[in-house]
Protein backbone atom coordinates (compact mmCIF):
# COMPACT_ATOMS: atom_id res chain seq x y z
CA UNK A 1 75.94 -39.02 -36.54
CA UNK A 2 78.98 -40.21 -35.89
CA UNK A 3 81.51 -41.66 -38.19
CA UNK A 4 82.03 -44.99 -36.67
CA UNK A 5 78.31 -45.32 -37.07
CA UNK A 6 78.06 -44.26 -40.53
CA UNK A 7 80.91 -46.65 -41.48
CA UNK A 8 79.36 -49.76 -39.53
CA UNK A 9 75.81 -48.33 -41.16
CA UNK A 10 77.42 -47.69 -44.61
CA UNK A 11 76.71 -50.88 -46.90
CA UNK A 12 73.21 -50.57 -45.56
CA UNK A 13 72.78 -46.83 -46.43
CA UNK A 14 74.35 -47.43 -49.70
CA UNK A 15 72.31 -50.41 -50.33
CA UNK A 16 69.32 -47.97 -49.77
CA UNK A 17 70.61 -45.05 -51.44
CA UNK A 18 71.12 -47.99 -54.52
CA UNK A 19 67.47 -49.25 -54.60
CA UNK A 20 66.22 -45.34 -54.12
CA UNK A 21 68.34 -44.54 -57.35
CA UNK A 22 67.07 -47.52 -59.16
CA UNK A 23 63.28 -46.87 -58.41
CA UNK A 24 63.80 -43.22 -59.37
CA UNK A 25 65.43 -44.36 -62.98
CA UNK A 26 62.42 -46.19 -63.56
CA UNK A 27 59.86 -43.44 -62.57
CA UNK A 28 62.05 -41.32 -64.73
CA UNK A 29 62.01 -44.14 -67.63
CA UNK A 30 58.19 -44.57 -67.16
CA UNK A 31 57.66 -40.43 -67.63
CA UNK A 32 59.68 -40.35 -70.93
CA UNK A 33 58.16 -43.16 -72.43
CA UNK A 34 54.31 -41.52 -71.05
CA UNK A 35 55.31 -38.28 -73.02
CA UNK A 36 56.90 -39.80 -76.03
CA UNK A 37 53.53 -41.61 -76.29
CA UNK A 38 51.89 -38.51 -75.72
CA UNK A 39 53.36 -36.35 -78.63
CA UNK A 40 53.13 -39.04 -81.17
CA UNK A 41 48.97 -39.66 -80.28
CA UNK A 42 49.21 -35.66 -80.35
CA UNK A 43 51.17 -35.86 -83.85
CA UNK A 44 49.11 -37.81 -85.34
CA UNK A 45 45.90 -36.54 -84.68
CA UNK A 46 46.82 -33.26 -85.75
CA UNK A 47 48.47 -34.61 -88.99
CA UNK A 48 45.24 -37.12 -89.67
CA UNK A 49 43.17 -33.44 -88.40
CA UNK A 50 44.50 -31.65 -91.09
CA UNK A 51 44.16 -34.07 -93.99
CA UNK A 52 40.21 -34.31 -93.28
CA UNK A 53 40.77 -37.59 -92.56
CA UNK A 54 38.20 -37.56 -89.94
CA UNK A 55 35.81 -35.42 -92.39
């Protein structure tokens, strides 16, 4: 690859590179958010669990 290609190619890789970063943010984002969710269910089923509130 030569550099007078990469510099004519540049705004387009970047531009790519960009929208790659962006989607991965949001995949990131949407994991967090999935877990957080997770360990509050999880937290409150054991806390409701242990009171007997299910009993």
């Amino acid at each position: 690859m030569g550099l007078l290609f990469f510099l004519r190619n540049a705004p387009i890789f970047l531009l790519d590179l960009d929208v790659m970063f962006i989607t991965e943010v949001n995949k990131i984002k949407k994991v967090i958010i999935g877990l957080s969710v997770a360990i509050v269910a999880i937290a409150l089923y054991l806390h409701h669990h242990e009171k007997g509130f299910y009993d």
